[in-house]
C-alpha atoms as a PDB file:
ATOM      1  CA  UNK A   1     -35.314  72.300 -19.297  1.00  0.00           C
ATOM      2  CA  UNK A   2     -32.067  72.426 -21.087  1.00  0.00           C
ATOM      3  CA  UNK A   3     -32.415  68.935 -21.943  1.00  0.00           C
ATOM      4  CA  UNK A   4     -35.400  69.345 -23.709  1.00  0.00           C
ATOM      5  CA  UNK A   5     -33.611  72.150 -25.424  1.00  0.00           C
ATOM      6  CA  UNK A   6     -30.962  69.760 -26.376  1.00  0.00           C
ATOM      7  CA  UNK A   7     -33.528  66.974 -28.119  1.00  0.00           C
ATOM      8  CA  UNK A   8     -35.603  69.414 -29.792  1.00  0.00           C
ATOM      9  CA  UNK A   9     -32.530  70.916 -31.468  1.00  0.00           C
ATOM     10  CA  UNK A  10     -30.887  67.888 -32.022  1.00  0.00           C
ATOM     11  CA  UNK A  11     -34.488  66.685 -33.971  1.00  0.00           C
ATOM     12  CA  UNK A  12     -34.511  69.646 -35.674  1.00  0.00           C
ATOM     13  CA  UNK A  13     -30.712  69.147 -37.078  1.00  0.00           C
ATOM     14  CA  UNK A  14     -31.890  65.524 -37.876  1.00  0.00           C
ATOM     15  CA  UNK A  15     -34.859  67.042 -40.251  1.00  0.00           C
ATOM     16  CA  UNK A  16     -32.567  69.773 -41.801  1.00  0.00           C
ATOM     17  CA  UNK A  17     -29.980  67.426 -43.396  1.00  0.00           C
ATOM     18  CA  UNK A  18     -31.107  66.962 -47.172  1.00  0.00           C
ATOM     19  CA  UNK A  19     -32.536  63.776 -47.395  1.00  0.00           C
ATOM     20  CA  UNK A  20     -30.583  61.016 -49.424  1.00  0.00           C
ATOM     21  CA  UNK A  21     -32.392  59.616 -52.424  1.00  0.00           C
ATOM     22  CA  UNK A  22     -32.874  56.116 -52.197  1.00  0.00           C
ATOM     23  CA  UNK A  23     -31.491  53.510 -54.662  1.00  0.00           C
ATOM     24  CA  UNK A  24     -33.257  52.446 -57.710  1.00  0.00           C
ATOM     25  CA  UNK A  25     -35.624  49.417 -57.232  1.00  0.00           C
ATOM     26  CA  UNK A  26     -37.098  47.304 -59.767  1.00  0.00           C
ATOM     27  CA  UNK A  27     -40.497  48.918 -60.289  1.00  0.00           C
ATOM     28  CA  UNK A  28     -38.836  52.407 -61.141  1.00  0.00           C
ATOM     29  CA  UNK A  29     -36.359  50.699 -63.433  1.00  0.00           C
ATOM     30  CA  UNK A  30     -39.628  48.795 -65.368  1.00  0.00           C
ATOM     31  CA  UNK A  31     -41.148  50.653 -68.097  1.00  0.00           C
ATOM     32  CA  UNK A  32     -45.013  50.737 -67.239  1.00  0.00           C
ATOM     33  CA  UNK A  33     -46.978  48.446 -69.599  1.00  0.00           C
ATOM     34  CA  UNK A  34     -44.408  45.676 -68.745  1.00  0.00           C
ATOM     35  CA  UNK A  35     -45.054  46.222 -64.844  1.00  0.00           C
ATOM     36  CA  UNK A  36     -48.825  46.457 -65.700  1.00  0.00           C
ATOM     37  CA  UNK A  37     -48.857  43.261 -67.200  1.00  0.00           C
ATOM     38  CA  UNK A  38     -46.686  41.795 -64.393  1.00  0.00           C
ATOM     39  CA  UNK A  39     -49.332  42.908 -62.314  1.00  0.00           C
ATOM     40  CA  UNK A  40     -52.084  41.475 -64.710  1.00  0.00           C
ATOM     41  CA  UNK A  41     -50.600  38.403 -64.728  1.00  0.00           C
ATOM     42  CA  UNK A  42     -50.004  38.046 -60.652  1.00  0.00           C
ATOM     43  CA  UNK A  43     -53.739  39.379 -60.698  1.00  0.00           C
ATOM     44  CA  UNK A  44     -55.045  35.755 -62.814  1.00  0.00           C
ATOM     45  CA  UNK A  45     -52.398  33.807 -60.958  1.00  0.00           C
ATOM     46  CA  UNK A  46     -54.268  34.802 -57.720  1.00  0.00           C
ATOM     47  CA  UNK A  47     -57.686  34.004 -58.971  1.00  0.00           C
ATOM     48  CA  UNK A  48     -56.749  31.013 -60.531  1.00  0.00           C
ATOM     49  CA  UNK A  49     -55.394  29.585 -57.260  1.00  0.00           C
ATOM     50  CA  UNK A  50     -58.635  31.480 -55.748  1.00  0.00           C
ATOM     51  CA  UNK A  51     -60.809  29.276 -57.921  1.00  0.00           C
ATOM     52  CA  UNK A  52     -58.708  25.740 -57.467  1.00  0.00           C
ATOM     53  CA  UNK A  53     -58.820  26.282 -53.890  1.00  0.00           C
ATOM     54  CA  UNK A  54     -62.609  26.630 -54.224  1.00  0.00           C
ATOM     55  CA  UNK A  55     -63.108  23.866 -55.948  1.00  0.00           C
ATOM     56  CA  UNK A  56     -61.153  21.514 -54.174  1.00  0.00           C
ATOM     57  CA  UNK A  57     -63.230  22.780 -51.339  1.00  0.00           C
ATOM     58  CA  UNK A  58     -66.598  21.755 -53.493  1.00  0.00           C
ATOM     59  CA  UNK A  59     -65.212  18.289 -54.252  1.00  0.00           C
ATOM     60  CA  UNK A  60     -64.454  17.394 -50.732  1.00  0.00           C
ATOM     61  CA  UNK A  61     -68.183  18.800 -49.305  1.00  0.00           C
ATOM     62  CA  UNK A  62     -69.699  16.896 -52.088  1.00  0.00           C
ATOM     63  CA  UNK A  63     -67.924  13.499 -50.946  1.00  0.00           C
ATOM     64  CA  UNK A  64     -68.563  14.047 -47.502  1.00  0.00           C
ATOM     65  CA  UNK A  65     -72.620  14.884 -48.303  1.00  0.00           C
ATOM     66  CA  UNK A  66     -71.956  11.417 -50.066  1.00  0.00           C
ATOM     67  CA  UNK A  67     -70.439   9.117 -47.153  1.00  0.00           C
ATOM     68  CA  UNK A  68     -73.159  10.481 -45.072  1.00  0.00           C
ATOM     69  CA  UNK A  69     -75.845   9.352 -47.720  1.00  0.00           C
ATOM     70  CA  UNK A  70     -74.372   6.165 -48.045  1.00  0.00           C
ATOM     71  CA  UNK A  71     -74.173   6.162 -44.093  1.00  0.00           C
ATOM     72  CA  UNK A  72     -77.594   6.879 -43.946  1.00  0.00           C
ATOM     73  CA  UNK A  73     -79.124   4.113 -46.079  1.00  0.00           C
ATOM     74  CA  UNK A  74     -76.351   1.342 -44.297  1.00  0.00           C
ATOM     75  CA  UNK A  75     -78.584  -0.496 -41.740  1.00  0.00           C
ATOM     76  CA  UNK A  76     -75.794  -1.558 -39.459  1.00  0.00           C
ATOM     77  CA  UNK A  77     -74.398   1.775 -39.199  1.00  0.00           C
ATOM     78  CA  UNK A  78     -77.997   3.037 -38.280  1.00  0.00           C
ATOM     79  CA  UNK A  79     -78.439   0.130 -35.743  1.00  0.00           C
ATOM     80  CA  UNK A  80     -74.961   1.024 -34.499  1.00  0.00           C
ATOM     81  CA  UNK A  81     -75.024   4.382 -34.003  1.00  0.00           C
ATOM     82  CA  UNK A  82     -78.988   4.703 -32.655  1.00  0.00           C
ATOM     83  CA  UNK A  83     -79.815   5.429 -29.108  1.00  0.00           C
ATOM     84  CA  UNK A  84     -80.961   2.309 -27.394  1.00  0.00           C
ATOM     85  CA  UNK A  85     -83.178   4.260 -25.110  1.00  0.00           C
ATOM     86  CA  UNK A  86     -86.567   3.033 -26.173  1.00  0.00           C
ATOM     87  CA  UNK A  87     -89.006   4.663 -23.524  1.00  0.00           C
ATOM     88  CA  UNK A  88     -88.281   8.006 -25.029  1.00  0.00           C
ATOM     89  CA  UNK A  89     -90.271   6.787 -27.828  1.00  0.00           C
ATOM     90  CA  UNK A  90     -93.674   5.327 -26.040  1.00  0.00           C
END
């Protein structure tokens, strides 16, 4: 029991000290329409890569719909890639 005593008053010290104030960072020391447009600019950064990304994406599903047409209309590739089971189709 003491030794619950003991943490509990030793927590309680810990909370009572005034707390410190932390050092000035970057945002406090920025006057507020420069951080907003910081953050504007981070903001169309973003989407910009957003919309690259997206269309990268596009161009590389479009060539592979592509290759598969041209698969698809290539005779040898057909014959080669076929089943060769023939009853299923009596």
């Amino acid at each position: 029991m003491a030794k619950k005593d003991r943490q509990r008053t030793a927590a309680a010290q810990a909370n009572a000290q005034p707390k410190e104030e932390k050092p000035a960072t970057l945002k406090d020391l920025l006057r507020p329409d420069v951080l907003d447009k910081l953050k504007a600019t981070a903001q169309d950064l973003k989407s910009a890569e957003e919309k690259r990304r997206e269309d990268l994406r596009k161009r590389e599903e479009d060539a592979r719909k592509a290759e598969q047409k041209r698969l698809d209309n290539d005779f040898e590739y057909l014959l080669n890639n076929s089943k060769m089971d023939w009853r299923s189709n009596k």
